[in-house]
PDB file of N, CA and C in Angstrom:
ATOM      1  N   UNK A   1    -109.511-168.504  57.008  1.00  0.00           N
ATOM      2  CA  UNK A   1    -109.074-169.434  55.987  1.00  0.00           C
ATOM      3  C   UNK A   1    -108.070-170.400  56.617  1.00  0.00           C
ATOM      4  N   UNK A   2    -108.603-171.627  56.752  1.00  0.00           N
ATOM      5  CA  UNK A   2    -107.450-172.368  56.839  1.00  0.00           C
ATOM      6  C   UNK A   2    -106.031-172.515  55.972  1.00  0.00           C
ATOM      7  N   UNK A   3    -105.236-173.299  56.777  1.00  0.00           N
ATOM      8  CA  UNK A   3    -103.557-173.235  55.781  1.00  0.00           C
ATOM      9  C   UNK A   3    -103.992-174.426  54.668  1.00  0.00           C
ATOM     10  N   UNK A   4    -104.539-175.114  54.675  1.00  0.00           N
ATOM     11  CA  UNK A   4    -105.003-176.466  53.567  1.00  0.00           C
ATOM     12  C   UNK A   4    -105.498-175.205  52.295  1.00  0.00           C
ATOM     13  N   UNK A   5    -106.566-174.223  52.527  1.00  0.00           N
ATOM     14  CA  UNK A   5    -107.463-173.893  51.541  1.00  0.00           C
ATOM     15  C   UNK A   5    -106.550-172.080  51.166  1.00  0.00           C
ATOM     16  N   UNK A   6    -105.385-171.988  52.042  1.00  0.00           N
ATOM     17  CA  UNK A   6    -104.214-170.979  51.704  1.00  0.00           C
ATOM     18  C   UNK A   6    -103.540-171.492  50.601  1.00  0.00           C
ATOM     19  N   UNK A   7    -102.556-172.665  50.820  1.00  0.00           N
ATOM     20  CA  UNK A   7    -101.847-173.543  50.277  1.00  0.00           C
ATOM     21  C   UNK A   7    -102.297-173.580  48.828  1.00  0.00           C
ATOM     22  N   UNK A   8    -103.381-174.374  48.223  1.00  0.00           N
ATOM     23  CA  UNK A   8    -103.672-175.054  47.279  1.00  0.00           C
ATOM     24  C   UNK A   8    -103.770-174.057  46.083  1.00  0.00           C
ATOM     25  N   UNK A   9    -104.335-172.864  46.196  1.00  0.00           N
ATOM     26  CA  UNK A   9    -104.143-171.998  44.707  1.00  0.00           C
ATOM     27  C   UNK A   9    -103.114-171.686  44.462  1.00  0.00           C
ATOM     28  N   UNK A  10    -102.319-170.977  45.309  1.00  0.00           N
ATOM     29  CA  UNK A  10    -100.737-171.396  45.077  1.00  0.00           C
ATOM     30  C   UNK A  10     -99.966-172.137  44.723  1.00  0.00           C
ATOM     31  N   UNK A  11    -100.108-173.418  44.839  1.00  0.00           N
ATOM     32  CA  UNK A  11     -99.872-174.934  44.398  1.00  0.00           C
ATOM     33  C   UNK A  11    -100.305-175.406  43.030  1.00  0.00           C
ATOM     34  N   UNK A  12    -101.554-175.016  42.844  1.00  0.00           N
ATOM     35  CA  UNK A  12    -102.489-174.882  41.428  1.00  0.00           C
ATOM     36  C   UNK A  12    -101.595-173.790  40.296  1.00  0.00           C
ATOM     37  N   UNK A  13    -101.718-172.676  40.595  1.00  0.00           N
ATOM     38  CA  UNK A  13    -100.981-171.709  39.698  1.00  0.00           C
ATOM     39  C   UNK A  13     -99.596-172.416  39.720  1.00  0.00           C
ATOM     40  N   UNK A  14     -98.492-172.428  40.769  1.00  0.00           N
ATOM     41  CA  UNK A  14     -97.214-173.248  40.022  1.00  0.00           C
ATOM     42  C   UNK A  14     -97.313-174.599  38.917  1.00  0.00           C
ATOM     43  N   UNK A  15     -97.866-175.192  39.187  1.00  0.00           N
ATOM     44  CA  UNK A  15     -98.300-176.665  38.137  1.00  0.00           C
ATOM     45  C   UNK A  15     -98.996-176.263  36.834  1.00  0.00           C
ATOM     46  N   UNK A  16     -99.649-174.668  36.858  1.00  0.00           N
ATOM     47  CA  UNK A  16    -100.580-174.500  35.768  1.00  0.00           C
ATOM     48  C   UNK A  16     -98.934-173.664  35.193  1.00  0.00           C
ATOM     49  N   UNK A  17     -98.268-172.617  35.541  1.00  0.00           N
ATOM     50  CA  UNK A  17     -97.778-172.126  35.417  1.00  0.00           C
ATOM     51  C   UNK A  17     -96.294-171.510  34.991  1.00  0.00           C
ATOM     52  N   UNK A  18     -95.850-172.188  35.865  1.00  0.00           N
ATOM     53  CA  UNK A  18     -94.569-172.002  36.274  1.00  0.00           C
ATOM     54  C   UNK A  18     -93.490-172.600  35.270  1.00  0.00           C
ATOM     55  N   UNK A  19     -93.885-173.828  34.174  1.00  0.00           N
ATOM     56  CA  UNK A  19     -93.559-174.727  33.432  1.00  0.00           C
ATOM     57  C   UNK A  19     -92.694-175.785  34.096  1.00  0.00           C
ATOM     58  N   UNK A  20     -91.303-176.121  33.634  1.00  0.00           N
ATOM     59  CA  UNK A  20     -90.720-177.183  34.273  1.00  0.00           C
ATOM     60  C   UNK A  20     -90.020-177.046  35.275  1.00  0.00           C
ATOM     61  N   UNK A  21     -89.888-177.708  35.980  1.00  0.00           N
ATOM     62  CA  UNK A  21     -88.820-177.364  37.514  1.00  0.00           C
ATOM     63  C   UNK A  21     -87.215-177.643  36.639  1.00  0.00           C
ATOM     64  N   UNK A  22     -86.312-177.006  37.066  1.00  0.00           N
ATOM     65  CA  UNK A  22     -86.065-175.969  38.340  1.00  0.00           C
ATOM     66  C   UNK A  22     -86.887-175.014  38.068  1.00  0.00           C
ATOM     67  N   UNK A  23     -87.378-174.168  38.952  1.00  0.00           N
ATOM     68  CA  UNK A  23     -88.087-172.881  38.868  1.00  0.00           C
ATOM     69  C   UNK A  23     -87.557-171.613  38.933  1.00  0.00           C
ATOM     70  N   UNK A  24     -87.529-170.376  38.581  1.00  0.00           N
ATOM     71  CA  UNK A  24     -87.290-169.246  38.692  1.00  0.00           C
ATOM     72  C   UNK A  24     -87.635-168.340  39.636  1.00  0.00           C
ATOM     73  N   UNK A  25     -86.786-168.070  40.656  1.00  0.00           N
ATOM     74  CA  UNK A  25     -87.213-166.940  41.731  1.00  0.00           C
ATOM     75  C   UNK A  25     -88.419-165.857  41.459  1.00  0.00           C
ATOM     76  N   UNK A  26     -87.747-165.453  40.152  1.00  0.00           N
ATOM     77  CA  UNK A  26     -88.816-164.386  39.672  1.00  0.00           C
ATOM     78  C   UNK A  26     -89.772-165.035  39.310  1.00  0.00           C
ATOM     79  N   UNK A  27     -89.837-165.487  38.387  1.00  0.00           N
ATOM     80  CA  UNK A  27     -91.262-166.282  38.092  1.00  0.00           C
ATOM     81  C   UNK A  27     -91.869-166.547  38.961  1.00  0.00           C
ATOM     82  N   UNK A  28     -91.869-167.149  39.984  1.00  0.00           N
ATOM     83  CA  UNK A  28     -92.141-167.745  41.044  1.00  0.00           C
ATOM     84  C   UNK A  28     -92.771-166.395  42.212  1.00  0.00           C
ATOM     85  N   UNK A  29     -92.406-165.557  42.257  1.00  0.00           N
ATOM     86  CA  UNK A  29     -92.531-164.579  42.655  1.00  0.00           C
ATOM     87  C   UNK A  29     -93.795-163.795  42.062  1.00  0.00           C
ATOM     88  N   UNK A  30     -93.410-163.738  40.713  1.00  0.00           N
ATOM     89  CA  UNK A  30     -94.381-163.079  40.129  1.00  0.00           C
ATOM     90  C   UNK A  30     -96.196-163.777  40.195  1.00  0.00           C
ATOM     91  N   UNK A  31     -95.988-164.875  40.178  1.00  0.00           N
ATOM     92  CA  UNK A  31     -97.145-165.761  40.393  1.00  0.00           C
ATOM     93  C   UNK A  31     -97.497-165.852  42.011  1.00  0.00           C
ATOM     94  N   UNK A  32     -96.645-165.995  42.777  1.00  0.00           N
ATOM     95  CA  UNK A  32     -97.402-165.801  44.063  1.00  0.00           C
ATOM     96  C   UNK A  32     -97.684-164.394  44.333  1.00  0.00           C
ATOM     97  N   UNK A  33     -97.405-163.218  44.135  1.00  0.00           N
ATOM     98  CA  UNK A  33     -98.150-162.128  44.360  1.00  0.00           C
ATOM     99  C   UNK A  33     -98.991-161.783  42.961  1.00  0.00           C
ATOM    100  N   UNK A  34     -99.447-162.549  42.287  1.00  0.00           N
ATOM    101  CA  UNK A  34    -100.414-162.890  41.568  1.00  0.00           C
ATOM    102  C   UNK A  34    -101.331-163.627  42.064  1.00  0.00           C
ATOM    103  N   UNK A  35    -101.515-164.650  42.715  1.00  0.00           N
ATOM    104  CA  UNK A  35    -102.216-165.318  43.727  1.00  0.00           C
ATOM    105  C   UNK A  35    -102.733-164.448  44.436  1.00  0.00           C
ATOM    106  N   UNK A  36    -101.802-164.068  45.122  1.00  0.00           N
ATOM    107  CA  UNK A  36    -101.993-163.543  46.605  1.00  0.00           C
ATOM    108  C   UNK A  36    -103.289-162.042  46.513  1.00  0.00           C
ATOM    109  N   UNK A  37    -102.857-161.390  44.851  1.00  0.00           N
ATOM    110  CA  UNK A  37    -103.790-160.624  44.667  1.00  0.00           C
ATOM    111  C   UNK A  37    -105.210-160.983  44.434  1.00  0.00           C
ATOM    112  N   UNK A  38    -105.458-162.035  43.820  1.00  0.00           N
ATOM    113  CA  UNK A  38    -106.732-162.682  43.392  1.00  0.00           C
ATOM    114  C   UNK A  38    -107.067-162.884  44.718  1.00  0.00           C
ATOM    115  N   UNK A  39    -106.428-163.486  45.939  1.00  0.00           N
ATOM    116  CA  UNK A  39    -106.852-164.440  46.931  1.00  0.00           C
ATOM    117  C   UNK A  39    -107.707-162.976  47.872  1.00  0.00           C
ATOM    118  N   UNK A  40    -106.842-161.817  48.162  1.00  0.00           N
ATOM    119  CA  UNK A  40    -107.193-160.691  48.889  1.00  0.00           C
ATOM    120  C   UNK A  40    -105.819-160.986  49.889  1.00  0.00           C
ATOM    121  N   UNK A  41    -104.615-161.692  49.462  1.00  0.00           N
ATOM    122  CA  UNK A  41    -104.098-162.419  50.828  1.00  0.00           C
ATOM    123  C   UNK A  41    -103.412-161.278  51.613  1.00  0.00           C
ATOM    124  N   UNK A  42    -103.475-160.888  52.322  1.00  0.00           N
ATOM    125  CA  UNK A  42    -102.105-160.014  52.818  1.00  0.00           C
ATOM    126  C   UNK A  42    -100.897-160.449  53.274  1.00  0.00           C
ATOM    127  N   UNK A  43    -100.951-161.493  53.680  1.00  0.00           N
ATOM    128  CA  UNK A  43     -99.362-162.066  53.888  1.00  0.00           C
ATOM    129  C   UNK A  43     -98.945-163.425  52.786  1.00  0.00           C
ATOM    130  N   UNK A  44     -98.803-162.560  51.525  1.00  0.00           N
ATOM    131  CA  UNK A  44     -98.404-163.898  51.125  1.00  0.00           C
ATOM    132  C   UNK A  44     -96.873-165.085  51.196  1.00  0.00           C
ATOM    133  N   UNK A  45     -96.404-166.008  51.442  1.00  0.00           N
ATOM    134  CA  UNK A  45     -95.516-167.184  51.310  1.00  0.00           C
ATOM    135  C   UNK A  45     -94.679-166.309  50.409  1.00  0.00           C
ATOM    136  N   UNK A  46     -93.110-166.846  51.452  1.00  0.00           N
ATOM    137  CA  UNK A  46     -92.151-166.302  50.566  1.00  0.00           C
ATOM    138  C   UNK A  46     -91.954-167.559  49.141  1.00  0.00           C
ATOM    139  N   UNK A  47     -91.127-167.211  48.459  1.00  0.00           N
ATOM    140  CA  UNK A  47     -90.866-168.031  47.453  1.00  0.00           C
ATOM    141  C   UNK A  47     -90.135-169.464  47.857  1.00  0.00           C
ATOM    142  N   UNK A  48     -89.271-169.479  48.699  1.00  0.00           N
ATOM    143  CA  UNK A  48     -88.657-170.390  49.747  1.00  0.00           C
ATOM    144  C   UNK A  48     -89.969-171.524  49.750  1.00  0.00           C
ATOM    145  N   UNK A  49     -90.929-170.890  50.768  1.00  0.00           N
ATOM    146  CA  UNK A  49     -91.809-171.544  50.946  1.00  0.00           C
ATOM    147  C   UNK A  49     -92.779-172.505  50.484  1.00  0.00           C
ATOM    148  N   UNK A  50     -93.304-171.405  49.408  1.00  0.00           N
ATOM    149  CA  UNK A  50     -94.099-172.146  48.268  1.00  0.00           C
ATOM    150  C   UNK A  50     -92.938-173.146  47.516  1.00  0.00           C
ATOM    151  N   UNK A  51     -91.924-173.083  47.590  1.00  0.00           N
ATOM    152  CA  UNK A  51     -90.990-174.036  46.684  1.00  0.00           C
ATOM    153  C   UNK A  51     -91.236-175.784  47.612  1.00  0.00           C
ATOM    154  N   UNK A  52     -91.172-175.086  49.279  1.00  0.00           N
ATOM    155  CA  UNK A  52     -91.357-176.322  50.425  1.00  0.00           C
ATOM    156  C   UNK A  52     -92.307-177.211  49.664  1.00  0.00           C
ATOM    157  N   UNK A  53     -93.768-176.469  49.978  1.00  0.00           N
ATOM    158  CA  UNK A  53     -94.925-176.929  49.490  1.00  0.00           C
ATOM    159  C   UNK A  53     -94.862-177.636  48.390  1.00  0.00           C
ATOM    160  N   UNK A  54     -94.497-177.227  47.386  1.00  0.00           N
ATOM    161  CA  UNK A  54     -94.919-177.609  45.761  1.00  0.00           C
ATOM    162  C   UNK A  54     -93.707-179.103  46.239  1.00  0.00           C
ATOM    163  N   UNK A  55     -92.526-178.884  46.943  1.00  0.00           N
ATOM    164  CA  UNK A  55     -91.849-180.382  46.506  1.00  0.00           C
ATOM    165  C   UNK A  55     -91.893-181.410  48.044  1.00  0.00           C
ATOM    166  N   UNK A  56     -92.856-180.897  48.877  1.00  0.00           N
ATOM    167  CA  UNK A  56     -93.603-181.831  49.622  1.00  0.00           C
ATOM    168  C   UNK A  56     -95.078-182.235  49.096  1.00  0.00           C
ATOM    169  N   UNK A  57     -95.691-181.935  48.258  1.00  0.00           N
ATOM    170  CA  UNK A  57     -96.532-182.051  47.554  1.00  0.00           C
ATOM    171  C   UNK A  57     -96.325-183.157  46.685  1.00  0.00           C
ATOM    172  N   UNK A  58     -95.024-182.940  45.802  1.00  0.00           N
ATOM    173  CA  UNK A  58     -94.266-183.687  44.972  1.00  0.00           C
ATOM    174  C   UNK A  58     -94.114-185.493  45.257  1.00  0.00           C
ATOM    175  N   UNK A  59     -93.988-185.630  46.743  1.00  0.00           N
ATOM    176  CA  UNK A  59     -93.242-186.384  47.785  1.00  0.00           C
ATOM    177  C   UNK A  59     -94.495-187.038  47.840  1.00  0.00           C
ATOM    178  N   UNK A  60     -95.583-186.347  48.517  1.00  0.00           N
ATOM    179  CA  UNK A  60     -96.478-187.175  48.870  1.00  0.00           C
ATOM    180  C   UNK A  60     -98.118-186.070  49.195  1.00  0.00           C
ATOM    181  N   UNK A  61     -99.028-185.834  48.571  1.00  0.00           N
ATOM    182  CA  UNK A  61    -100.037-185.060  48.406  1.00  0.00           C
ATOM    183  C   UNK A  61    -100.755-184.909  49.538  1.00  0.00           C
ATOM    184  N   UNK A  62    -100.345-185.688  50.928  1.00  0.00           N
ATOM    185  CA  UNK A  62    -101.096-185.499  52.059  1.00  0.00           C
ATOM    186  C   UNK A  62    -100.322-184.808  52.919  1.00  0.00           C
ATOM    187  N   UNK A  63     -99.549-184.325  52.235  1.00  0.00           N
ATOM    188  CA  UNK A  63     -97.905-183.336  52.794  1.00  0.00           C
ATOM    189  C   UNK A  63     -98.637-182.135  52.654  1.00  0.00           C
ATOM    190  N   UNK A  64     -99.222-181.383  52.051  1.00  0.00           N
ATOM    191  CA  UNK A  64     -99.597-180.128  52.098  1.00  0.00           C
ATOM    192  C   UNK A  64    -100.661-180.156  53.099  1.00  0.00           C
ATOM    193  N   UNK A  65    -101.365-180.833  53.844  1.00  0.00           N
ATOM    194  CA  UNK A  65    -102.523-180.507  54.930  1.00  0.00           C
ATOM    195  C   UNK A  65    -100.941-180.549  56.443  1.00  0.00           C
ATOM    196  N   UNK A  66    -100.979-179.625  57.035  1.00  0.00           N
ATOM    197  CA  UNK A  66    -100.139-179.092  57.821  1.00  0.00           C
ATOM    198  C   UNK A  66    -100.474-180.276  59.390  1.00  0.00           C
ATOM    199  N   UNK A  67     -99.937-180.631  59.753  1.00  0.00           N
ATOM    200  CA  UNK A  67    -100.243-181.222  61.121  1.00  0.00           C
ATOM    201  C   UNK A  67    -101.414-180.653  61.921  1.00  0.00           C
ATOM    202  N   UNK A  68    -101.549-179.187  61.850  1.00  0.00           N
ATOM    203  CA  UNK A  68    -102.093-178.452  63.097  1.00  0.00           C
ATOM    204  C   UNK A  68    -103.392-178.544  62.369  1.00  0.00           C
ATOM    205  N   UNK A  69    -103.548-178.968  60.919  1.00  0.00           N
ATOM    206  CA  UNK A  69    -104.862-179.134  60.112  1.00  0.00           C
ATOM    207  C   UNK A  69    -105.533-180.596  60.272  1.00  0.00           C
ATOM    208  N   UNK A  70    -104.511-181.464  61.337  1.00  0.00           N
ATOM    209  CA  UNK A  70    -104.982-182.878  60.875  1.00  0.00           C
ATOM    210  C   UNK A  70    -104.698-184.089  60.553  1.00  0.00           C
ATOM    211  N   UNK A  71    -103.412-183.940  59.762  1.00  0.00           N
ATOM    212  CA  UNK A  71    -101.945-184.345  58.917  1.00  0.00           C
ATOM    213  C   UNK A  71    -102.127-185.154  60.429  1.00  0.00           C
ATOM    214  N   UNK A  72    -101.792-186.226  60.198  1.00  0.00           N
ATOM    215  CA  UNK A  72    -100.970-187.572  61.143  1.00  0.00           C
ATOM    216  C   UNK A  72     -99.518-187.346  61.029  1.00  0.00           C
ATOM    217  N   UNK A  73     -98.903-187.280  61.860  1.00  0.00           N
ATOM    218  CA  UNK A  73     -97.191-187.251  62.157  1.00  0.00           C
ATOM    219  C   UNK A  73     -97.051-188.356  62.234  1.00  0.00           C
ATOM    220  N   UNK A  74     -96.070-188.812  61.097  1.00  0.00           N
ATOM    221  CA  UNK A  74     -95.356-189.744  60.534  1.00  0.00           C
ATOM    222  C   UNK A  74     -93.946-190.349  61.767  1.00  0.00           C
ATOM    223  N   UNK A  75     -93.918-191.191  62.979  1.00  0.00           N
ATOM    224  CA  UNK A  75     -93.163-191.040  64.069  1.00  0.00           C
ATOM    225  C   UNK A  75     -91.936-192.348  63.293  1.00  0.00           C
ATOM    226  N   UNK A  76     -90.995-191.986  62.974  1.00  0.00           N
ATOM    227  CA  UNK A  76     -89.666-193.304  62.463  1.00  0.00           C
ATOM    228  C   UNK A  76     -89.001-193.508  63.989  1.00  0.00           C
TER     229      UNK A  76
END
């Protein structure tokens, strides 16, 4: 499984889920090892993480495909 097709149900369930930001550790928690069970994942994203995602997502939607997937590095 690539990290693009890791990423996105995780991303999906917070937006379906989670309701308004700020978000709740627990909540947040509870839904990614909710994911992670549906997915089969064994290592699922700490909460930290998925928080990265969901507000680089936020920023700009070509933020969640990871560099090593493809993603063009943005050079300032």
């Amino acid at each position: 499984m690539n990290e693009l097709n890791k990423r996105k149900p995780y991303l999906y369930a917070i937006e379906n889920y989670a309701g308004i930001p700020p978000f709740s550790n627990v909540k947040l928690a509870h839904i990614i090892y909710m994911v992670g069970v549906q997915m089969g994942d064994k290592e699922c994203p700490s909460v930290s993480t998925v928080k990265r995602w969901y507000q680089q997502c936020q920023s700009d939607k070509r933020l969640v495909i990871p560099e090593s997937q493809g993603r063009l590095a943005c050079k300032h």
